[in-house]
Protein backbone atom coordinates (compact mmCIF):
# COMPACT_ATOMS: atom_id res chain seq x y z
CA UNK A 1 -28.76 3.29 5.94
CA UNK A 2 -25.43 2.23 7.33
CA UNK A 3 -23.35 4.05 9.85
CA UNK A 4 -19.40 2.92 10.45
CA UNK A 5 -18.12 1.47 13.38
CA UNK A 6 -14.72 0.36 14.97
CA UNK A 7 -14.80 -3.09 14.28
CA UNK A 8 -14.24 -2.28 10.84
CA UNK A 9 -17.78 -2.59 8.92
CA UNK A 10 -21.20 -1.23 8.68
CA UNK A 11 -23.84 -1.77 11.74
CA UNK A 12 -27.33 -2.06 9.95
CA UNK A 13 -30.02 0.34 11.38
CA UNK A 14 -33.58 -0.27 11.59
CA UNK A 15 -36.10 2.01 9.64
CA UNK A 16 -39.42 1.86 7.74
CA UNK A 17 -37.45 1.71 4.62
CA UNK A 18 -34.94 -1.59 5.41
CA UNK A 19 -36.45 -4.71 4.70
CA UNK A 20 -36.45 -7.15 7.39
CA UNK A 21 -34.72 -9.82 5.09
CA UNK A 22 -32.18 -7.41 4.11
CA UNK A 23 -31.46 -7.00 7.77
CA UNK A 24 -31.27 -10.34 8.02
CA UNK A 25 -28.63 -11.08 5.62
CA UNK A 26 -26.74 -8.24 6.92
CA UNK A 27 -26.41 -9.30 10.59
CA UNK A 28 -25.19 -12.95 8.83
CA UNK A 29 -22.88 -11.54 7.09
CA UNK A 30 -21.64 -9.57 9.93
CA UNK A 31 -21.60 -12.71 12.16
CA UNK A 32 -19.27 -14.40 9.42
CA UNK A 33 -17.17 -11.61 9.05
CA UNK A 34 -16.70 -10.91 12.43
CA UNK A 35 -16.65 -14.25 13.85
CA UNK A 36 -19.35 -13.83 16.12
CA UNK A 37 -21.62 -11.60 17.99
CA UNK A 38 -21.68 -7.80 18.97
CA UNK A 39 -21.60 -8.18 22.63
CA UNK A 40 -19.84 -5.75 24.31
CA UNK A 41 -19.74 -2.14 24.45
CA UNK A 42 -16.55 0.45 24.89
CA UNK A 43 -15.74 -0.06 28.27
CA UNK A 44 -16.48 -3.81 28.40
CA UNK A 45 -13.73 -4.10 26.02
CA UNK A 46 -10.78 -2.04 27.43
CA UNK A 47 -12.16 -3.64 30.91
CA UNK A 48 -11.80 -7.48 29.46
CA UNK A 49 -8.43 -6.32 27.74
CA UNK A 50 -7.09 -5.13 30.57
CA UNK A 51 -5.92 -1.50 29.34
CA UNK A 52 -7.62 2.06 29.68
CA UNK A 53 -10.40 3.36 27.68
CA UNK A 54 -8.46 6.69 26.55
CA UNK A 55 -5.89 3.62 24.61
CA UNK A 56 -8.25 1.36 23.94
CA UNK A 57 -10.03 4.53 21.93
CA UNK A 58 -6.60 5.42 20.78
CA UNK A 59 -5.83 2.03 19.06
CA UNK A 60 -9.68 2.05 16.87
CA UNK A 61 -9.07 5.47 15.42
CA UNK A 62 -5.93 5.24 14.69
CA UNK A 63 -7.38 2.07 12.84
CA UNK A 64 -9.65 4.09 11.10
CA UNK A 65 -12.82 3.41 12.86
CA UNK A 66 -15.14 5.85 13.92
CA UNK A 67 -16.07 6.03 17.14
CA UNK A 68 -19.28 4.74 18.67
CA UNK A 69 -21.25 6.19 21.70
CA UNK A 70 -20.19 4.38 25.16
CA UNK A 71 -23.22 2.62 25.68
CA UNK A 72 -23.40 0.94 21.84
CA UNK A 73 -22.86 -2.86 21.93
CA UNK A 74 -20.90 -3.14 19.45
CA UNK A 75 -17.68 -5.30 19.94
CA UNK A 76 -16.94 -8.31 19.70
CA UNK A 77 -14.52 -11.41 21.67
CA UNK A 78 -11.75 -11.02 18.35
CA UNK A 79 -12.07 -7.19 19.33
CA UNK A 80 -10.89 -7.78 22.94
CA UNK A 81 -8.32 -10.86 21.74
CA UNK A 82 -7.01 -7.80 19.29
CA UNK A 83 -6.43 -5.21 22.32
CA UNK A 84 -5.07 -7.96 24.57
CA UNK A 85 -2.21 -8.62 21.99
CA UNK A 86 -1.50 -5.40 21.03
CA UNK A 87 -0.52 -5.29 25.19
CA UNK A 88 1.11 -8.26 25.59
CA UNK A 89 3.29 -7.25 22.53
CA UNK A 90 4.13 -3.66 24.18
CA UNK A 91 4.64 -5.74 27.83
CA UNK A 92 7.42 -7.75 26.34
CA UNK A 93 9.06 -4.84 24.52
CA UNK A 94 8.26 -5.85 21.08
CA UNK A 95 6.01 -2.73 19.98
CA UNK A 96 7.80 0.78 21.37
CA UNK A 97 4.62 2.80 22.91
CA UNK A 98 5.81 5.93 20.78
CA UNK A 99 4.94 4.42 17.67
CA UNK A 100 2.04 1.98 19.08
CA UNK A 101 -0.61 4.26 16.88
CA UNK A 102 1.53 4.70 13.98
CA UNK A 103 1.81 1.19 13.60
CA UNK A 104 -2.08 1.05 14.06
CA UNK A 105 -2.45 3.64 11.44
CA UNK A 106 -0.38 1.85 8.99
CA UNK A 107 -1.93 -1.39 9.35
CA UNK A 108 -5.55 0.32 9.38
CA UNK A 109 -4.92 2.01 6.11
CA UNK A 110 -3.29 -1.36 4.66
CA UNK A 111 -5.97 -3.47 5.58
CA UNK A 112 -8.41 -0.86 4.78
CA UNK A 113 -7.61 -0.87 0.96
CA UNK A 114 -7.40 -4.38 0.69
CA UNK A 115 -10.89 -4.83 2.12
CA UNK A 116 -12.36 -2.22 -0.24
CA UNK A 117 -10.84 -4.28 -3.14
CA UNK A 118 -12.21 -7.84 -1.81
CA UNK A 119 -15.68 -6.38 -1.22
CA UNK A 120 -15.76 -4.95 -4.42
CA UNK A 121 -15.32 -7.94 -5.89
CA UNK A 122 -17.34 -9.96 -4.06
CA UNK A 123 -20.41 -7.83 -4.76
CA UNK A 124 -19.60 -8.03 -8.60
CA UNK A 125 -19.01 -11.62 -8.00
CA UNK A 126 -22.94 -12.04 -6.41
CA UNK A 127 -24.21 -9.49 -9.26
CA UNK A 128 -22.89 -12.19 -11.82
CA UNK A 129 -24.14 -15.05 -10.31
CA UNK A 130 -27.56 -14.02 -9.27
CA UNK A 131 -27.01 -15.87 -5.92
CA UNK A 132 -29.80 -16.27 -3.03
CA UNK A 133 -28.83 -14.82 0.40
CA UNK A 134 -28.80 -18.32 1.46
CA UNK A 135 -26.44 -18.95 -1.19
CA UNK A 136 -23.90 -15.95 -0.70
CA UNK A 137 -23.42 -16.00 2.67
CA UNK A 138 -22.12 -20.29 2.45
CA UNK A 139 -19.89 -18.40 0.00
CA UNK A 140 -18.83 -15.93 1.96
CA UNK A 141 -18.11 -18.97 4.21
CA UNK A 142 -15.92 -20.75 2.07
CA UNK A 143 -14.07 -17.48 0.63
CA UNK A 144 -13.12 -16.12 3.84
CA UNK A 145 -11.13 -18.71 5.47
CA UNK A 146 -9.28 -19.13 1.94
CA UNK A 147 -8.61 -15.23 1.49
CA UNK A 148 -7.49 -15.47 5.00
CA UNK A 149 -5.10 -18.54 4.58
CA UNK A 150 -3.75 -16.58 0.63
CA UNK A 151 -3.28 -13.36 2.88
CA UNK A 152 -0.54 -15.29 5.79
CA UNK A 153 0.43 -16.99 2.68
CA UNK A 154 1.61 -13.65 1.10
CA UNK A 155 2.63 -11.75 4.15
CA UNK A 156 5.10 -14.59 5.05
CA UNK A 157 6.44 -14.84 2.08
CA UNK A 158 7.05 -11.24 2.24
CA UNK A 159 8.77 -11.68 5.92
CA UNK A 160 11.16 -14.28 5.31
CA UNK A 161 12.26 -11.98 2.07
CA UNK A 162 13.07 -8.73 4.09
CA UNK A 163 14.92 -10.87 6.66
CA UNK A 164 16.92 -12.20 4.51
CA UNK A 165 17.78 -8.83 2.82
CA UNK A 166 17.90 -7.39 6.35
CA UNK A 167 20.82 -10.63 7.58
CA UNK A 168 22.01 -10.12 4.14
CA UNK A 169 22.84 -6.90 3.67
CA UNK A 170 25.61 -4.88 3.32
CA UNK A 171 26.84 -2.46 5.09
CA UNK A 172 25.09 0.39 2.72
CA UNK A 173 22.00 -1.68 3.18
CA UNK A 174 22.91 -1.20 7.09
CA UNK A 175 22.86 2.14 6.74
CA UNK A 176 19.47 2.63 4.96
CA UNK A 177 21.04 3.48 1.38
CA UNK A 178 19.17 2.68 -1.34
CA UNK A 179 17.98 3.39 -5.14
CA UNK A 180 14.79 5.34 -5.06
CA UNK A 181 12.37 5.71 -8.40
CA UNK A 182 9.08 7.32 -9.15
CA UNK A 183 7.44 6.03 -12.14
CA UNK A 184 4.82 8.88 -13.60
CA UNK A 185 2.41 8.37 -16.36
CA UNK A 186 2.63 11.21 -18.91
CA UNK A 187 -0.40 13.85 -19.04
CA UNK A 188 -2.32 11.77 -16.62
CA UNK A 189 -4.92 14.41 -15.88
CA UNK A 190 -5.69 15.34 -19.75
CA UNK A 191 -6.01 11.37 -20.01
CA UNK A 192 -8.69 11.36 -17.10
CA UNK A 193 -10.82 13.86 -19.13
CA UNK A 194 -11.39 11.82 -21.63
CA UNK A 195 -12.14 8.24 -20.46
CA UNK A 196 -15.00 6.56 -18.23
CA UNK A 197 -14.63 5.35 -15.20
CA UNK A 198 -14.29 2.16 -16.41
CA UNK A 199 -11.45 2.83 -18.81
CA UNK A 200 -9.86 4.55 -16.23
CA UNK A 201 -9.93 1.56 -13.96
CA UNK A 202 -8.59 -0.78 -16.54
CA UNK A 203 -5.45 1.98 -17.42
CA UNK A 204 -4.61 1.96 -13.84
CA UNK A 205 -4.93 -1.59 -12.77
CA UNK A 206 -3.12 -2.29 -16.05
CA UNK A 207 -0.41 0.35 -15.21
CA UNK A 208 0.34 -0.77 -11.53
CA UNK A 209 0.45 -4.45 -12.75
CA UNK A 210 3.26 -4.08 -15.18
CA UNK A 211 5.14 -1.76 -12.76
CA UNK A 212 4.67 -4.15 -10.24
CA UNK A 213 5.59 -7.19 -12.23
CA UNK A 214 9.02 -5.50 -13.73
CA UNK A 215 9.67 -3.59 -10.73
CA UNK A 216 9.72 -7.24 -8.74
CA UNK A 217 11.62 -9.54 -11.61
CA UNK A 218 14.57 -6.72 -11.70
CA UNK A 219 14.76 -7.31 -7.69
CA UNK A 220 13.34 -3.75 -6.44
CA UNK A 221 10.01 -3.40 -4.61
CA UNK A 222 6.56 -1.08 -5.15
CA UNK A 223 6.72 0.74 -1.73
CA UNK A 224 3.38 2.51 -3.07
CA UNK A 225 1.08 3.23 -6.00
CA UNK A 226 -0.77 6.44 -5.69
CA UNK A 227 -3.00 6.86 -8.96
CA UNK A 228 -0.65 7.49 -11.85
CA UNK A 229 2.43 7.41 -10.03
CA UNK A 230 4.31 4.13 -8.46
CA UNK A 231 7.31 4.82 -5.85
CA UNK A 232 9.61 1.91 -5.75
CA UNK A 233 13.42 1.13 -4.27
CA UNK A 234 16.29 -1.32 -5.30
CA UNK A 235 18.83 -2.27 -3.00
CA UNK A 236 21.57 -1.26 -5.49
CA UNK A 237 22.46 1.67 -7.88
CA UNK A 238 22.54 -1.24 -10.73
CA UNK A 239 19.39 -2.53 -9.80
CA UNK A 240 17.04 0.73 -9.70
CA UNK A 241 19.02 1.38 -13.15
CA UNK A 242 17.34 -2.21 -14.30
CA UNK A 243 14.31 -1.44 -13.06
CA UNK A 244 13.96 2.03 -14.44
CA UNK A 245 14.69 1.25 -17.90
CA UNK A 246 13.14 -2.05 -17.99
CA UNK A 247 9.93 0.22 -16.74
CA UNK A 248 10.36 2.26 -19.91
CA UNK A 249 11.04 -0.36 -22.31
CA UNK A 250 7.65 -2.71 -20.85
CA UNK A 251 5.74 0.71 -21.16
CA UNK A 252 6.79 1.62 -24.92
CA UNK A 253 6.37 -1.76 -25.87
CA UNK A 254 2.40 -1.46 -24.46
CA UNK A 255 0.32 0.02 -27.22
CA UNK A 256 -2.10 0.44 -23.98
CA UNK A 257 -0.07 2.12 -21.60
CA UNK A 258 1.02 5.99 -22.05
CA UNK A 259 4.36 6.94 -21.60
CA UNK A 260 6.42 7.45 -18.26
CA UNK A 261 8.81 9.83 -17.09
CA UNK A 262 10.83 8.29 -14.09
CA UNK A 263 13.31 9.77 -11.50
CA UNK A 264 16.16 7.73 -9.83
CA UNK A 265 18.18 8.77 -7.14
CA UNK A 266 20.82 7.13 -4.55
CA UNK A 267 21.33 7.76 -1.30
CA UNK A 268 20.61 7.17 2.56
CA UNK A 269 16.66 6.97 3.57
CA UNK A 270 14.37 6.35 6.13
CA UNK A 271 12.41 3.17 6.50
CA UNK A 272 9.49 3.78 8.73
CA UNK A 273 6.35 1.32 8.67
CA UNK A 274 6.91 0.04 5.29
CA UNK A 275 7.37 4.13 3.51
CA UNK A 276 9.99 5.58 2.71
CA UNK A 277 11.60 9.50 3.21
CA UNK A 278 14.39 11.64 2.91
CA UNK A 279 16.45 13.94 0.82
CA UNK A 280 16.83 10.99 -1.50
CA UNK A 281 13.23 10.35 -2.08
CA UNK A 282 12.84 14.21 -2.83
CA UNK A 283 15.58 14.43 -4.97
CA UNK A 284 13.97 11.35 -7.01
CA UNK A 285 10.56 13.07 -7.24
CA UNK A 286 12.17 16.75 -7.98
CA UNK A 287 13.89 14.93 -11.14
CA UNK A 288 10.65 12.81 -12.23
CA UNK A 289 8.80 15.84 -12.53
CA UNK A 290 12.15 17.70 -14.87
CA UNK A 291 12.22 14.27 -17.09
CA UNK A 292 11.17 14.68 -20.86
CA UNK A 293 8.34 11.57 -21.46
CA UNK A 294 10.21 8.21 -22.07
CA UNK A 295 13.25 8.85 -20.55
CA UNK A 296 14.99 8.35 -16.98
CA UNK A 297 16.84 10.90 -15.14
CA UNK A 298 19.41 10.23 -12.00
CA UNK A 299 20.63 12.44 -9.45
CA UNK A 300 24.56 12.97 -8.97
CA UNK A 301 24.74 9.86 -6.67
CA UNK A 302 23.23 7.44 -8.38
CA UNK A 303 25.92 8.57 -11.74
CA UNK A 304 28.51 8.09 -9.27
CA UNK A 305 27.97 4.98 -8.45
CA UNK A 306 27.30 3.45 -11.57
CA UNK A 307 30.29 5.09 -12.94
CA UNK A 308 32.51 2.49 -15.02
CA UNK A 309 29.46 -0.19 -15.23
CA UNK A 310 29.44 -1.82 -18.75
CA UNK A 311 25.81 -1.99 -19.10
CA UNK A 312 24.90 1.65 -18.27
CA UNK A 313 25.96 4.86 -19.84
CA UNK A 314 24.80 8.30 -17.99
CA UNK A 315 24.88 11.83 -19.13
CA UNK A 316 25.28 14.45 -17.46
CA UNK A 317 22.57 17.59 -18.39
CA UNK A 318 22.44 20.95 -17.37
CA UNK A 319 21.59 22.03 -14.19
CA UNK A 320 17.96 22.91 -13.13
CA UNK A 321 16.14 24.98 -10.34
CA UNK A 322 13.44 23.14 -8.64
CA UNK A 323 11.33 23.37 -5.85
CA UNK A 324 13.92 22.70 -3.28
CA UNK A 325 17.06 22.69 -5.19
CA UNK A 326 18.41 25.61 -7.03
CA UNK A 327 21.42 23.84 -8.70
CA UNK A 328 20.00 20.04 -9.31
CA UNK A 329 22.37 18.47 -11.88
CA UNK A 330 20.24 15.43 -13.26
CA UNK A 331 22.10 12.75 -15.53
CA UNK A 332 20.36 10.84 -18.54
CA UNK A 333 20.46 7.20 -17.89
CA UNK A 334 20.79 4.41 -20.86
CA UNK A 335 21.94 1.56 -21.37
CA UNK A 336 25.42 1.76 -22.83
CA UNK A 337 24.26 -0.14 -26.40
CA UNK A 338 21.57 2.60 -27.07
C-alpha cells in the first residue's frame, strides 16, 4: 500500500503483506528519483528555505501533492533548493506573488502528465525485459539523467521559439490576436462503446500525433489535447486556415482515424500560463460543435480577414443560435480549387 506525498511520488508503508525486498527496491528507487534522502519534515523545510509554512504548504498543493502530517520526514535537500528558488525568483520581481500558485498549478499539472506517461512506460519497459531489481534500478540510473537532459532539450527549444514570435511579432500579435481551432473527432462516445482499452489508446495516441504533427508543419501550435478534442492557435488568419484544412485532408486520407469537425475563429485572446480564453476561443468551440463531419467552419472575423486570399474561398451559411450566441453567422472554409 502506497500513500501520496508532496515530493511528488509514493512513500512505501510497512505491513505484514509488503515484502521486505519489495521495500527495498522501492526506497532505491525513491533515492534515484529523488536524488537523495527523506530528511526533513514540514517545518524543517519552510525553516531551511527561509519562507512561512502557510506558503511553503501553499506552493505543494498547488503542485498537486497531498499533504503530509507535520511531524512526517518526508522532504528532501532538492525540496528546500525548489522553495528557495521559487523566493529568490519572487525577491527579484521575476514571479508576481498573485499568480505564484497559478504558476505552481500549471507546472504541477504539466509535469504531472508527463510523469504518468514516463512511468508507464518504464513499467512496460521492465515487464518486457524481465529485469532483476538490481538490474532496473542501474536503468533507472541511466534513463533519468537522459530524460532529464531530452526534457531542457525540448523546453528550450520551445523558449527560444516563443521569443522569437514574441520580438517578432506584429502588432496584432502585440495585441494577443490570433487564429483559434478545435479539432473534434466525430461520434467519439459511440466509438468508445465499442473498442478496448487498448484500441482506444492506439485511436487517441494516433489522433493527437497527426494533429500535432500537421498542426506544427503549417506553423500553429497544440495549446491542449483533451481526449477527442485538440485546441490549437496560428498566429495568422492564413495560417489556422492551413492548418484546419490540412487537419481534414491528413484525417480523410487515414483509413484509421474517424472524421473531424473543426471550428476556426479570429480574434483578440488571452494568454495565461500557456492556455488560452476569450470570446474568440468560445466562438471557435460554439462553431465546432454546429460543423457537419469533414468540414471547417469560421466565424465572421476570420472570413474577413481572409477576404481576397487566392488560396481560400469562404461561404457564408445561415445564421445559428447557440449556447451563447443567438445570431452566430459561421462561414464554410475551402480552399479556392475545391
Amino acid at each position: 500500500m502506497t500513500r501520496s506525498d508532496p515530493a511528488g511520488d509514493a512513500a512505501p508503508t510497512s505491513g505484514p503483506s509488503a515484502p521486505a525486498d519489495l521495500l527495498d527496491l522501492q526506497k532505491e528507487f525513491e533515492r534515484t528519483l529523488l536524488g537523495g534522502e527523506r530528511k526533513f519534515t514540514r517545518a524543517d523545510v519552510s525553516r531551511r528555505a527561509g519562507i512561512s509554512s502557510d506558503r511553503a504548504e501553499r506552493m505543494w498543493r498547488a503542485l498537486g501533492f497531498a499533504t503530509v502530517p507535520d511531524d512526517e520526514v518526508a522532504f528532501t535537500d532538492d525540496d528546500v533548493e525548489a522553495l528557495r528558488l521559487v523566493a529568490a525568483l519572487e525577491d527579484d520581481g521575476f514571479i508576481d506573488p498573485a499568480v505564484e500558485s497559478s504558476l505552481a498549478r500549471k507546472l504541477g499539472q504539466t509535469q504531472s502528465r508527463l510523469a504518468s506517461w514516463q512511468s508507464a512506460m518504464f513499467l512496460e519497459f521492465l515487464g518486457r525485459s524481465k529485469l532483476s531489481a538490481d538490474e532496473a534500478i542501474e536503468v533507472a540510473d541511466l534513463l533519468l539523467p537522459a530524460m532529464e537532459r531530452l526534457q531542457r532539450y525540448a523546453w528550450r527549444r520551445h523558449l527560444a521559439a516563443a521569443a522569437g514570435r514574441a520580438m517578432a511579432g506584429s502588432e496584432e500579435l502585440a495585441r494577443g490576436i490570433r487564429a483559434v481551432g478545435f479539432a473534434d473527432i466525430v461520434s467519439y462516445t459511440r466509438l468508445t462503446r465499442r473498442m478496448s482499452e487498448a484500441e482506444l489508446g492506439q485511436l487517441i495516441e494516433r489522433f493527437e500525433g497527426t494533429t500535432a504533427d500537421v498542426v506544427a508543419h503549417h506553423g500553429g501550435r497544440v495549446i491542449k489535447s483533451i481526449g477527442d478534442e485538440v485546441l490549437f492557435v496560428a498566429d495568422t488568419a492564413a495560417q489556422g486556415a492551413a492548418v484546419a484544412l490540412a487537419l481534414q485532408e491528413t484525417t480523410a486520407a487515414d483509413e484509421e482515424l474517424p472524421e473531424l469537425r473543426i471550428g476556426l475563429a479570429y480574434g483578440s485572446i488571452l494568454i495565461r500560463l500557456g492556455d488560452v480564453y476569450g470570446e474568440t476561443v468560445n466562438l471557435a468551440a460554439r462553431l465546432t460543435s454546429e460543423c457537419k463531419p469533414g468540414r471547417v467552419l469560421a466565424d465572421r472575423e476570420l472570413a474577413a480577414a481572409l477576404d481576397g486570399h487566392h488560396e481560400y474561398r469562404l461561404r457564408r451559411l445561415r445564421r445559428v443560435s447557440v449556447r451563447g450566441y443567438h445570431h452566430l453567422t459561421p462561414y464554410a472554409l475551402q480552399r479556392a480549387g475545391d
